[in-house]
C-alpha atoms as a PDB file:
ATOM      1  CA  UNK A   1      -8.143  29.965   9.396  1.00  0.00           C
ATOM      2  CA  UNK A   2      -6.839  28.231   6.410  1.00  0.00           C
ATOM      3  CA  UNK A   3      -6.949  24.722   5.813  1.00  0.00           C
ATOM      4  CA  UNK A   4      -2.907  24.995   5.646  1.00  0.00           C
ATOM      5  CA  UNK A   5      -2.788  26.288   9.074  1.00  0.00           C
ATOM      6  CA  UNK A   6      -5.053  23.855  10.305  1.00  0.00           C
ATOM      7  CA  UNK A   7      -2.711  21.145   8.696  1.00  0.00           C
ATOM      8  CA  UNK A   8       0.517  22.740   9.761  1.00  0.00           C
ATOM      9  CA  UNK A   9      -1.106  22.753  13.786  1.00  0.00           C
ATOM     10  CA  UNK A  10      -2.426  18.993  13.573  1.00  0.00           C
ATOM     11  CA  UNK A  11       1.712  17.983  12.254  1.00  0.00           C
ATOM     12  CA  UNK A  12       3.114  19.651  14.910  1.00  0.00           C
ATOM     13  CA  UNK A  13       1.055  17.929  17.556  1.00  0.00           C
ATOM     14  CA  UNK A  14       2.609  14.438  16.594  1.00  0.00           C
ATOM     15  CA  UNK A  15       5.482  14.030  19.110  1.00  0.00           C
ATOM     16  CA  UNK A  16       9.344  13.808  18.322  1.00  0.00           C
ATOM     17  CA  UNK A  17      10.001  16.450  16.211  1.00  0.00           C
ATOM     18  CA  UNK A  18      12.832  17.438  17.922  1.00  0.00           C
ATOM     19  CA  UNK A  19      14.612  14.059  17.837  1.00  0.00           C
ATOM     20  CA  UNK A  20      13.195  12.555  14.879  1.00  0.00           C
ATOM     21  CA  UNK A  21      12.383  15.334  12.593  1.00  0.00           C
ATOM     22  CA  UNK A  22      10.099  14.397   9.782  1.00  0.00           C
ATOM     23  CA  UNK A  23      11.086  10.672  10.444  1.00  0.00           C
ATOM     24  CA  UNK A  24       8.211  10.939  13.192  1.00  0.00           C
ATOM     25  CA  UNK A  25       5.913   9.832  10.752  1.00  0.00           C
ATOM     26  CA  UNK A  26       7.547   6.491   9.468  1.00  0.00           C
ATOM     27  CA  UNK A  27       5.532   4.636  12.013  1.00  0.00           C
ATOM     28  CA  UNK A  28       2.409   5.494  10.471  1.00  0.00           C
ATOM     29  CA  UNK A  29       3.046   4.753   7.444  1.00  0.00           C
ATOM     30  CA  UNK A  30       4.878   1.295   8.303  1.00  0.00           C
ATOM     31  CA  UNK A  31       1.123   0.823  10.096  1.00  0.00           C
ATOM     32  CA  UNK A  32      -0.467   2.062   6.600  1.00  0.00           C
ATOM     33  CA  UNK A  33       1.092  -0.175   4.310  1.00  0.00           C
ATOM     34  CA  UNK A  34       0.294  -2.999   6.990  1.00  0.00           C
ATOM     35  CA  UNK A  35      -2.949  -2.207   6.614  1.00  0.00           C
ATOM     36  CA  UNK A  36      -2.809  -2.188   3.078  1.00  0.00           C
ATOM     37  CA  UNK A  37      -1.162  -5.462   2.555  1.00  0.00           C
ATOM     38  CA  UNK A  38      -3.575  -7.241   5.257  1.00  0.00           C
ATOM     39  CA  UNK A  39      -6.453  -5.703   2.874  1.00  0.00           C
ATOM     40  CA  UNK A  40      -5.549  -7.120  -0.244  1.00  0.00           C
ATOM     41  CA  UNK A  41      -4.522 -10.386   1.235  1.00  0.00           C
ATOM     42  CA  UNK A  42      -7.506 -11.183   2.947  1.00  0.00           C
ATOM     43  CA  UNK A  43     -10.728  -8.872   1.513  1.00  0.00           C
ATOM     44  CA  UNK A  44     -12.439 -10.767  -1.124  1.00  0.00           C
ATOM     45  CA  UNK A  45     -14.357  -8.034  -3.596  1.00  0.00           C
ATOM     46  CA  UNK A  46     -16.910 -10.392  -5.803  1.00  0.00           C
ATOM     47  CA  UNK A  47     -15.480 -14.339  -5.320  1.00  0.00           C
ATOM     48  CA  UNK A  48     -11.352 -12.946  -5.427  1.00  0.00           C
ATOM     49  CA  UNK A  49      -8.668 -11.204  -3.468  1.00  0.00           C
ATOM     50  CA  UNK A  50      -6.072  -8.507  -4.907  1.00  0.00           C
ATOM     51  CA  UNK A  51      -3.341 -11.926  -5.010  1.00  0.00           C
ATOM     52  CA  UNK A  52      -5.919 -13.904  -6.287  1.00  0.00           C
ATOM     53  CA  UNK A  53      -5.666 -11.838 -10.040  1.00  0.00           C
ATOM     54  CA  UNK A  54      -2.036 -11.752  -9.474  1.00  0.00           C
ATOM     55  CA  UNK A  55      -1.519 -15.512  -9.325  1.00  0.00           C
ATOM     56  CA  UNK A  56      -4.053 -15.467 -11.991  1.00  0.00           C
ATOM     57  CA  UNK A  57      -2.262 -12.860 -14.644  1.00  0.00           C
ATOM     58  CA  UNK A  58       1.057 -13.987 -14.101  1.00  0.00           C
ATOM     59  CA  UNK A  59       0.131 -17.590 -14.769  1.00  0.00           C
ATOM     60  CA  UNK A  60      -1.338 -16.470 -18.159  1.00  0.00           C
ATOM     61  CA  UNK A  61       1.418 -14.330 -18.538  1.00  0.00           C
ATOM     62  CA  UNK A  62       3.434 -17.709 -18.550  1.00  0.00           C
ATOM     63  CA  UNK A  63       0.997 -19.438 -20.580  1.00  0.00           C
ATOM     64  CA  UNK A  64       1.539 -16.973 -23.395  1.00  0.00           C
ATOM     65  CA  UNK A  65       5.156 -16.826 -23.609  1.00  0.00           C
ATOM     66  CA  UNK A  66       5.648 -20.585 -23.768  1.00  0.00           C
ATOM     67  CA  UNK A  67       2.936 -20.566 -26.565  1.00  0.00           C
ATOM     68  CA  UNK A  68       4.847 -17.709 -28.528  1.00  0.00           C
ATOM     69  CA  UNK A  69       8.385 -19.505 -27.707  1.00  0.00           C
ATOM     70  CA  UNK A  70       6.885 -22.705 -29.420  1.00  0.00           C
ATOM     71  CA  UNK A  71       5.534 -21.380 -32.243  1.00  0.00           C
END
């Protein structure tokens, strides 16, 4: 068996396809991106978070452009 029909027999055991047509899987990835956001909030990798070198670049980003503007 192929790996396609393997993938084509686990889609169509997801329920609503009917109704909801490929919009069946919009819960999933609703629950992905969740997942995704909780991750990056709240997982520190070394001593920071995702946010954490956000906050940080955009802050320099700031930096820099008032430095440039007063130049």
């Amino acid at each position: 068996m192929l790996v396609s029909e393997r993938v084509k027999r686990l889609l169509r055991l997801v329920p609503g396809e009917r109704r909801f047509g490929f919009y069946r899987f919009l819960p999933f990835f609703f629950v992905l991106g969740g997942a995704m956001e909780w991750f990056m909030i709240h997982v520190r990798i070394g001593k920071e978070t995702f946010y954490d070198v956000y906050r940080r670049k955009q802050s320099e980003r700031l930096y820099e452009a008032r430095m440039e503007k007063g130049e």
